[in-house]
Protein backbone atom coordinates (compact mmCIF):
# COMPACT_ATOMS: atom_id res chain seq x y z
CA UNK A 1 80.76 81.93 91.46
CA UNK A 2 77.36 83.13 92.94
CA UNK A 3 79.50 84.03 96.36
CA UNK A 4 81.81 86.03 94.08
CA UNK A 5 79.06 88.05 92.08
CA UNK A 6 77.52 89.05 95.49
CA UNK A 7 80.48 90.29 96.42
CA UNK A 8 81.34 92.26 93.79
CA UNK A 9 77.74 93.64 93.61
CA UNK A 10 77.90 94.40 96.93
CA UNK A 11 81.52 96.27 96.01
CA UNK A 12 80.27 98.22 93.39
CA UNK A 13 76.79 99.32 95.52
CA UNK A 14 78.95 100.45 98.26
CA UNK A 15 81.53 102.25 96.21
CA UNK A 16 78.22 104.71 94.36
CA UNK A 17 76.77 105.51 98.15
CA UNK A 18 80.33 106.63 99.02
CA UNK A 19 80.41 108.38 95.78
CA UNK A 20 76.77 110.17 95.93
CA UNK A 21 77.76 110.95 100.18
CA UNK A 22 80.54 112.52 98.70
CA UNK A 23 79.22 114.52 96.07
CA UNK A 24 76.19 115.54 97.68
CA UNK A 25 78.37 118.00 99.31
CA UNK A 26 79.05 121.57 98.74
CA UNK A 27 81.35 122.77 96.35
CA UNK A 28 83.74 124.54 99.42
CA UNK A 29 82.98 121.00 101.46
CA UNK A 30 83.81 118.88 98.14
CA UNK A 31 87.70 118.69 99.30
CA UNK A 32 88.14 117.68 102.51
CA UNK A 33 91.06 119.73 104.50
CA UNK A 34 93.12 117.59 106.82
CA UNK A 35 91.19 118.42 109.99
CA UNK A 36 87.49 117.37 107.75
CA UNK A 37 86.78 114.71 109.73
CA UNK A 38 86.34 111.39 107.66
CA UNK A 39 86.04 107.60 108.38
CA UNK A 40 87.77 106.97 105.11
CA UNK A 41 91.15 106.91 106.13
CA UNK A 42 94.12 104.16 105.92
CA UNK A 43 93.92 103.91 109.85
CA UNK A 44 90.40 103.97 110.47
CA UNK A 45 90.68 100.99 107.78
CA UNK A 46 93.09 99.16 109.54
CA UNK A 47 91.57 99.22 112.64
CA UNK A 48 88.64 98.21 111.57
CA UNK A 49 90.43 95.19 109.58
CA UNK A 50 91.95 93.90 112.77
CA UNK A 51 89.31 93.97 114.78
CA UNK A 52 87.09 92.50 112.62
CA UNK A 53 89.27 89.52 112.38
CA UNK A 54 90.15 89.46 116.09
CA UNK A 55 86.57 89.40 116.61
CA UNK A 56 85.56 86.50 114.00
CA UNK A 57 88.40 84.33 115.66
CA UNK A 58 86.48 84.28 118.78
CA UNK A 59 83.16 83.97 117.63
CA UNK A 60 84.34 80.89 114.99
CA UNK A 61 86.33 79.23 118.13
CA UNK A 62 83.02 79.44 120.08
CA UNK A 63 81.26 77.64 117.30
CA UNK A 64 83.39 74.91 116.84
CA UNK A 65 84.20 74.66 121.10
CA UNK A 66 80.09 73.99 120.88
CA UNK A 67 80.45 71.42 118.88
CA UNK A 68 83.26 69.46 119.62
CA UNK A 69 81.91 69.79 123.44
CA UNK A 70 78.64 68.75 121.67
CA UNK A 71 80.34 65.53 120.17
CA UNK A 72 79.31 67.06 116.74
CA UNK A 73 82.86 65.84 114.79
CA UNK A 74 82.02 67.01 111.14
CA UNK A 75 80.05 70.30 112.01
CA UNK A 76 83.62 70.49 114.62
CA UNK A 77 86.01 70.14 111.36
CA UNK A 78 83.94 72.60 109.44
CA UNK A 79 84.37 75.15 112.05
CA UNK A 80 87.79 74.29 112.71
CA UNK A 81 88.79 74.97 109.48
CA UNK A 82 87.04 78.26 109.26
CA UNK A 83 88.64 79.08 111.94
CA UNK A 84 92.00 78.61 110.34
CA UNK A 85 90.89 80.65 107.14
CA UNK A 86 90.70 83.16 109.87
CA UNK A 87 94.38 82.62 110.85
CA UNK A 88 95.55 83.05 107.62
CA UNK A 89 94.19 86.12 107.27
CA UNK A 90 95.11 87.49 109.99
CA UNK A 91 98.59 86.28 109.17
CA UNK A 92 98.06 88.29 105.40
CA UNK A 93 97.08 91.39 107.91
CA UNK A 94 100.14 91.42 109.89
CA UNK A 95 102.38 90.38 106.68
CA UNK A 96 100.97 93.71 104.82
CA UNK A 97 102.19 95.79 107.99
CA UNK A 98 105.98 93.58 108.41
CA UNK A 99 106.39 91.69 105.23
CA UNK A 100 106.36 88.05 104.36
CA UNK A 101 108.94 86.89 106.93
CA UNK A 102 106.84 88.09 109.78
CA UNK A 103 103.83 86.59 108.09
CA UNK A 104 105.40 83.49 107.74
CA UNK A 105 106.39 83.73 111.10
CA UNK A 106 102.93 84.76 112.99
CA UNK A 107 100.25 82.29 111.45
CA UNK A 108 102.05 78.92 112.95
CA UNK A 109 102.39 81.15 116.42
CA UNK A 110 98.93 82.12 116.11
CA UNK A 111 97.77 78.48 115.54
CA UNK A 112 99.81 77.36 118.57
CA UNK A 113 97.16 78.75 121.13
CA UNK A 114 94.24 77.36 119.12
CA UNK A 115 96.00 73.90 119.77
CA UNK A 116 95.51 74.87 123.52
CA UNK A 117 92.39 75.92 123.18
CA UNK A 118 91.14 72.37 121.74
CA UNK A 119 93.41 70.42 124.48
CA UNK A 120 91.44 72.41 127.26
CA UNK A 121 88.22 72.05 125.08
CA UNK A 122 89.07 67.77 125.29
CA UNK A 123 89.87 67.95 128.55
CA UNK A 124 86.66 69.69 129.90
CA UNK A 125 84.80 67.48 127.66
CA UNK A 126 87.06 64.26 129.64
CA UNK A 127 86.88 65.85 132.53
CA UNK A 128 90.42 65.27 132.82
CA UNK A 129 91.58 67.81 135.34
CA UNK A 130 95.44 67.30 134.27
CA UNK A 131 95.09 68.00 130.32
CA UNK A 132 93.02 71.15 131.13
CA UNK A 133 96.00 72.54 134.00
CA UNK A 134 98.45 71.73 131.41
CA UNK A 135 96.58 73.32 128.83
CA UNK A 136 96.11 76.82 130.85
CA UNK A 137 99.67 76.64 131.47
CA UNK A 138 100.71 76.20 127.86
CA UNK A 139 98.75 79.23 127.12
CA UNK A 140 100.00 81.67 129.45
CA UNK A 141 103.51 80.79 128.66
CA UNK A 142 102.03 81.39 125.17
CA UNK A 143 101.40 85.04 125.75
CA UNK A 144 104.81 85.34 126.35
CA UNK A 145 105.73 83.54 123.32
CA UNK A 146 103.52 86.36 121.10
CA UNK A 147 103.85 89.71 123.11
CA UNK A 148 107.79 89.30 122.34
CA UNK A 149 107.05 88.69 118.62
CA UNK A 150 105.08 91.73 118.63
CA UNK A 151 107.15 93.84 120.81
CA UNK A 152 110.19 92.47 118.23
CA UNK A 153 108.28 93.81 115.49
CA UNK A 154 106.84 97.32 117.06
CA UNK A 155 108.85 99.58 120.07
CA UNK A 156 105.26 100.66 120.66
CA UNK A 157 104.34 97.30 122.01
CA UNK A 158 105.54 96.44 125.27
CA UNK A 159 106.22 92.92 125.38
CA UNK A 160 104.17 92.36 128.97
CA UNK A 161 101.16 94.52 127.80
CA UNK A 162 100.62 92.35 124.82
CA UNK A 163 100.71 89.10 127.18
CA UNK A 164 98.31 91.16 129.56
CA UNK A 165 95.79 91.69 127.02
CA UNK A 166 95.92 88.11 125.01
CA UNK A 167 95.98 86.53 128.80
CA UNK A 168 92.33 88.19 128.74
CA UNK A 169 91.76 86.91 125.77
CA UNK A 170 92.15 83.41 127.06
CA UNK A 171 90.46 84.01 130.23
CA UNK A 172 87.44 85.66 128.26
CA UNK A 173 87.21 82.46 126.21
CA UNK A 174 87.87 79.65 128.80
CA UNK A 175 84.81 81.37 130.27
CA UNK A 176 82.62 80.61 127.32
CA UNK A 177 84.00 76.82 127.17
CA UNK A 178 83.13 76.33 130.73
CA UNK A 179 79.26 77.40 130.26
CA UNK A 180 79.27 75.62 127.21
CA UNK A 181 80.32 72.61 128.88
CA UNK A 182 78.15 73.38 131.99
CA UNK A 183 74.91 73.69 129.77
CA UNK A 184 74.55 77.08 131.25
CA UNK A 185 73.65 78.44 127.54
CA UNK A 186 72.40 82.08 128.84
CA UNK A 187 75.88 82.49 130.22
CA UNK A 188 77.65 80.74 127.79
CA UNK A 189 76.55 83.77 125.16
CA UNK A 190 76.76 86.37 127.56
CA UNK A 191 80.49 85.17 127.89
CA UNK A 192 80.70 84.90 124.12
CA UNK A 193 79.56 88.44 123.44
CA UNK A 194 82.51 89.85 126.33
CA UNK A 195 85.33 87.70 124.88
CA UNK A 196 84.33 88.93 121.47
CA UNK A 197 84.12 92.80 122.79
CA UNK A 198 87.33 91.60 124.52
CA UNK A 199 88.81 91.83 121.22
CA UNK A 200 88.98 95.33 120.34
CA UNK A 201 91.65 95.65 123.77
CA UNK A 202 93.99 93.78 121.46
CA UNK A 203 93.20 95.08 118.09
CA UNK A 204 92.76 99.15 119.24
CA UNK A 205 96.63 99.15 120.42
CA UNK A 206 98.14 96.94 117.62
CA UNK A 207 96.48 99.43 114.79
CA UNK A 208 97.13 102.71 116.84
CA UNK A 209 100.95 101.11 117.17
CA UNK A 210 101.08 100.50 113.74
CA UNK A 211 100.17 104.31 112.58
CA UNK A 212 102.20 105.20 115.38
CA UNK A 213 105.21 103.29 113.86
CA UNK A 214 104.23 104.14 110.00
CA UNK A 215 102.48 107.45 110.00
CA UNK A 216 103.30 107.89 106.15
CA UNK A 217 101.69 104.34 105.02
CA UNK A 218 98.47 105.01 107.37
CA UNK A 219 97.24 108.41 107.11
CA UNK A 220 94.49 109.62 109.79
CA UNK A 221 94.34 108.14 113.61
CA UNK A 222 92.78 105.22 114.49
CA UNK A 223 91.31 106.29 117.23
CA UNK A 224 89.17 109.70 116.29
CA UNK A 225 85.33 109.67 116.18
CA UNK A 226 84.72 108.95 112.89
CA UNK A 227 87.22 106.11 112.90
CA UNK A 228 85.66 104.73 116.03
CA UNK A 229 81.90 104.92 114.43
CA UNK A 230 83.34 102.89 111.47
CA UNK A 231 84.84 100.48 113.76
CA UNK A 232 81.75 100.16 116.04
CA UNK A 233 79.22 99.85 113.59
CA UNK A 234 81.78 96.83 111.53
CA UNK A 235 81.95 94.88 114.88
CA UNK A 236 78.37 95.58 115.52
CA UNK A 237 77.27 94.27 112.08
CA UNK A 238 79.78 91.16 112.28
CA UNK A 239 78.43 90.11 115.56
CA UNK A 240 74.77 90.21 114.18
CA UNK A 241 75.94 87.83 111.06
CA UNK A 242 77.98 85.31 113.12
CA UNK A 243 75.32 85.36 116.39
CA UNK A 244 72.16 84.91 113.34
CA UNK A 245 74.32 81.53 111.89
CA UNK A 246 74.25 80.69 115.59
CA UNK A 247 70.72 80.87 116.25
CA UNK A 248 70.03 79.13 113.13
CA UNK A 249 72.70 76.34 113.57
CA UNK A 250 71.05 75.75 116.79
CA UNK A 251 67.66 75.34 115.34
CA UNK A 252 68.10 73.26 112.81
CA UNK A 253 70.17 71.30 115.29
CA UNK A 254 67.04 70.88 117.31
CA UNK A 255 68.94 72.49 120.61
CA UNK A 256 66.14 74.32 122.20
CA UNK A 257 68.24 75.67 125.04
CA UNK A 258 70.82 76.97 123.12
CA UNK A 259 68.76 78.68 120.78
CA UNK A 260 66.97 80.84 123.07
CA UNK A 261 70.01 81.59 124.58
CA UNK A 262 71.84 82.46 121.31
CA UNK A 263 68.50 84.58 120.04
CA UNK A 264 69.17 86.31 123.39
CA UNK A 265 72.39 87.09 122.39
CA UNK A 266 71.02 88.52 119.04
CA UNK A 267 68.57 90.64 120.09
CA UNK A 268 70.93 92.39 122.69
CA UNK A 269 73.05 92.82 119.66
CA UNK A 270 70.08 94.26 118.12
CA UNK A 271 70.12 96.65 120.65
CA UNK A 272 73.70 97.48 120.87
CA UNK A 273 73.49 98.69 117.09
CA UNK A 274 70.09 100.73 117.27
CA UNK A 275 71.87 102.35 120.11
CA UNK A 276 74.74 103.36 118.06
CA UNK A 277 71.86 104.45 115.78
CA UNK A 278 70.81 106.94 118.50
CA UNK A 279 73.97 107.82 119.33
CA UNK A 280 74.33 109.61 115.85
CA UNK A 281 70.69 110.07 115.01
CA UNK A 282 69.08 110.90 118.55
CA UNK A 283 66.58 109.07 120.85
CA UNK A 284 63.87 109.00 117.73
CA UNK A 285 65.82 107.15 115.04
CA UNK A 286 67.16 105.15 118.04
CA UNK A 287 63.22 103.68 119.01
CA UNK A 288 62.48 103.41 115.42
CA UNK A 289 65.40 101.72 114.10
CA UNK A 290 65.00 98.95 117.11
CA UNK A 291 61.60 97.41 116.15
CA UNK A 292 62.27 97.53 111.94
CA UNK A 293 65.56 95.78 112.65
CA UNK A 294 64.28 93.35 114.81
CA UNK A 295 61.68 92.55 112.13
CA UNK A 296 63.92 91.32 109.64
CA UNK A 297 65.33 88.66 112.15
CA UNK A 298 62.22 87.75 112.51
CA UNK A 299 61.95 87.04 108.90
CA UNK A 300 65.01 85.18 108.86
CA UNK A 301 63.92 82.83 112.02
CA UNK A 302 60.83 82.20 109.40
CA UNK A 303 63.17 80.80 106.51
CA UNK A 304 64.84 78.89 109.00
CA UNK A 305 61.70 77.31 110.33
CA UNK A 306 60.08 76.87 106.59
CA UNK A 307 64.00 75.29 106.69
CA UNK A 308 64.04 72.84 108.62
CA UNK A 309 60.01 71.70 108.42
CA UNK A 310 60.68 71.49 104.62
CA UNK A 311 57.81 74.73 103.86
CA UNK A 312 58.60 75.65 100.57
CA UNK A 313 55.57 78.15 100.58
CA UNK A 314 56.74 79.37 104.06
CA UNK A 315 60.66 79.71 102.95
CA UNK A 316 59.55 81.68 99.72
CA UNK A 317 56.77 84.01 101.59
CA UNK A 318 59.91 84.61 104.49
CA UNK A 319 62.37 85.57 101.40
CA UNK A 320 59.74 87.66 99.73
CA UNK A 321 59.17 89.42 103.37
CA UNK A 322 63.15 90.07 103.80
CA UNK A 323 63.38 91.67 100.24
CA UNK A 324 60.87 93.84 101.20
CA UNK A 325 62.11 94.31 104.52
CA UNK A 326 65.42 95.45 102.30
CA UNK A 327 63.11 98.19 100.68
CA UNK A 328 61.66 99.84 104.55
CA UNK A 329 65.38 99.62 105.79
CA UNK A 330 66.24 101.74 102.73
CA UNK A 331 63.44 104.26 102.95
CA UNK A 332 64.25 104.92 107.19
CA UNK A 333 68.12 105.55 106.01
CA UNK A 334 66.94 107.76 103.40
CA UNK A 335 64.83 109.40 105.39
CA UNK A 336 66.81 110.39 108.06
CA UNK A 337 70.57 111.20 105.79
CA UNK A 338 70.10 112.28 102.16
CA UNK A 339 73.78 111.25 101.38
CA UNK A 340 72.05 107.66 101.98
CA UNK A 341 69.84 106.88 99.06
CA UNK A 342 66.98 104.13 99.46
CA UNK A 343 67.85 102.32 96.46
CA UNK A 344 71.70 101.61 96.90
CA UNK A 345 71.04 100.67 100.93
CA UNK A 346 68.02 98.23 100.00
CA UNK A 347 70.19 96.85 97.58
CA UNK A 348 73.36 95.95 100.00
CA UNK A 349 70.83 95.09 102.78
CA UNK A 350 69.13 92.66 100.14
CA UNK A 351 72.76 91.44 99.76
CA UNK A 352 73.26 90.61 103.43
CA UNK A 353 69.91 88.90 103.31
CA UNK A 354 71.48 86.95 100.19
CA UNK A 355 74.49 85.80 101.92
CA UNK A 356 73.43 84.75 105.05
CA UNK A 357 70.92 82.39 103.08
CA UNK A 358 73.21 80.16 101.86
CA UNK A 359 75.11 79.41 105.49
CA UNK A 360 71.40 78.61 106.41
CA UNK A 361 70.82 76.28 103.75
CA UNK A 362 74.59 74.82 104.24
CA UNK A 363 73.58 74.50 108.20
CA UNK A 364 70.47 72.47 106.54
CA UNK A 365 72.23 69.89 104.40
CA UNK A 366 74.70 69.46 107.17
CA UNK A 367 77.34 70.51 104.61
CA UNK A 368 79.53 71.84 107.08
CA UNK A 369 82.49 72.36 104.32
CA UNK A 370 80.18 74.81 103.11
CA UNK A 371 78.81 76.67 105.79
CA UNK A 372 81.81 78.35 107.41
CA UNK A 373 83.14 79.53 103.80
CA UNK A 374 79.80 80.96 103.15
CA UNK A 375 79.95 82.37 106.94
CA UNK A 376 82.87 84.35 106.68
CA UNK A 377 81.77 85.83 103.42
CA UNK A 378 78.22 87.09 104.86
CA UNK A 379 80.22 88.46 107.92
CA UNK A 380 82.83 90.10 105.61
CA UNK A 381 80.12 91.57 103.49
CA UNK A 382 78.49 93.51 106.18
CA UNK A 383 81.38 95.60 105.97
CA UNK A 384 79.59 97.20 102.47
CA UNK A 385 77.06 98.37 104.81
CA UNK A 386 78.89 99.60 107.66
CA UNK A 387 81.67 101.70 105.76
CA UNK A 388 79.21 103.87 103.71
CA UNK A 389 77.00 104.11 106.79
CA UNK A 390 80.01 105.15 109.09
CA UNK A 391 80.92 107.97 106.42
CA UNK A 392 77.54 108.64 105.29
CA UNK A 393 76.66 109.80 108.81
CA UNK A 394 80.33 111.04 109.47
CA UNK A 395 79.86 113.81 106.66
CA UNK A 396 76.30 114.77 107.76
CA UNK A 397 77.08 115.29 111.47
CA UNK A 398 80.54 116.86 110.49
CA UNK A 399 80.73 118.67 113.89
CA UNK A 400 79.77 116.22 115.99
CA UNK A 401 82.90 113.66 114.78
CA UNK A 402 85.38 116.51 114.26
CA UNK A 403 88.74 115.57 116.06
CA UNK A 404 90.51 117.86 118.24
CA UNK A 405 94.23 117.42 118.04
């Protein structure tokens, strides 16, 4: 229930900055013509959708690779069956594209390679040399098996392109079991962060395809500046939730190595979204944004540590710092767009601070039937930042994300 009002808070909060972007606006700006540019569009959506799934997939396979490699069973099953949550909705994705037939038909096609994935997973952990060949094999024949079931579904999908791209897909993950396996931790997240970047090579063409293919059901293109902020700034944000459980997991699990490794990994994702930042705002937002978001991590490795040493007084002084924190975040957005008021960001960036709480205290307890639930939903609600921030900025640098076509 608590999950649920968050999310709906966080609904409502996004919904009144997209309404005060858009009527902060002139009267002759206050309908947009069809070349206005705008990340608010049914393609720019379902890019951004697909993606963000793609990219969760890999991140919630890494997790639960770690741990089965890790001989972790229970915190394995809890992953594994976030993981599938994933599947299914990816399965509801490509069913509200193709209907419930190719729904139906996709999510126990989709699982197949995850099966692979966990026989190569055992055998590197066996060091059986047979059951991981075998296992490679089974999943290059499988990108056969699901570039024709896309290609069947979509003339703008060439069957061996599709098998191309999800063969990278494979490779890009097989390289983060190996490190993992290895104990090579620093590569293991460098290889994490590429397979999950990987992603976008398979999501990008599927939604551009699907406009392509239904141009009346998903106005806009996918691929225009303002649809690419929104969809950079979602995967940005997505990465920083699922990376933070990570680094926490691997703190509380008392695995030094990894969690330098995986705070490593967060803090280049820290600067991966300041630069996007820049990108928009110039070089000065860019250097100031860096350090203030940085901060707040900070804040949250201080609830983990009050965590796990059982610091009540240091948990509630680290919560008290992130609300806070929530306010300055607020105040620089404000600051530098006026269609982004304090009030409504601190409040969503309060919310992400609220979400990714409980998957802390879930990684705690060691209720792992809890923590990938309450994963997904901290990942999924970064989204109520990133959307009004994508259009927010999209509608004060009109010119700069204007589309030529």
């Amino acid at each position: 229930m608590k999950s649920m009002f968050r999310r709906l808070t966080g609904v409502v909060a996004a919904v009144a900055l997209l309404t005060v972007a858009s009527t902060t606006t002139s009267p002759a700006q206050s309908v947009k013509s069809p070349m206005t540019p705008t990340s608010a569009t049914k393609a720019a959506e379902l890019r951004t959708t697909l993606n963000g799934l793609f990219g969760e997939h890999v991140l919630i396979a890494a997790v639960a690779t770690s741990h089965a490699l890790g001989g972790r069973e229970a915190a394995f099953k809890g992953a594994a069956a976030g993981l599938d949550a994933n599947s299914v909705d990816l399965s509801k994705a490509i069913g509200s594209v193709y209907g419930p037939d190719a729904e139906k038909a996709f999510l126990p096609l989709w699982r197949r390679h995850i099966g692979f994935v966990v026989d190569y997973t055992t055998g590197v952990a066996t060091k059986d040399k047979a059951k991981q060949d075998k296992a490679v094999s089974d999943l290059l024949g499988y990108t056969q098996d699901l570039g024709a079931f896309l290609s069947s579904a979509n003339p703008y999908l060439p069957k061996d392109v599709v098998a191309g791209l999800v063969k990278t897909h494979i490779l890009t993950l097989k390289d983060v079991i190996d490190a993992q396996a290895s104990g090579d931790f620093p590569k293991a997240y460098t290889a994490v962060r590429t397979a999950y970047s990987h992603m976008q090579m398979i999501g990008d063409p599927l939604a551009s395809a699907i406009v392509k293919q239904f141009p009346d059901r998903f106005a806009g293109w996918p691929d225009s500046p303002a649809s690419s902020l929104r969809n950079t700034l979602n995967m940005e944000l997505r990465e920083h939730v699922i990376l933070a459980a990570m680094t926490t997991g691997s703190a509380l699990g008392g695995r030094e190595a990894e969690f330098k490794a995986a705070a490593g990994a967060v803090d280049g994702n820290s600067i991966d979204i300041s630069k996007t930042i820049g990108m928009a705002y110039g070089p000065d937002a860019e250097k100031a944004f860096l350090p203030l978001w940085r901060r707040h991590i900070g804040f949250v490795v201080d609830y983990t540590t009050g965590v796990a040493t059982k610091d009540k007084a240091k948990q509630d002084k680290a919560v008290a710092d992130l609300v806070q924190y929530s306010q300055d975040l607020g105040a620089f957005f404000s600051s530098a767009n006026e269609k982004l008021p304090k009030q409504v960001v601190a409040n969503l960036v309060k919310d992400h601070i609220l979400t990714l709480k409980p998957v802390i205290d879930a990684q705690a307890a060691k209720d792992w039937g809890k923590v990938y639930p309450n994963l997904r939903d901290a990942a999924g609600h970064m989204q109520m930042i990133g959307d009004p921030l994508a259009e927010a900025t999209v509608q004060k640098f009109a010119t700069k994300f204007a589309a030529a076509r």
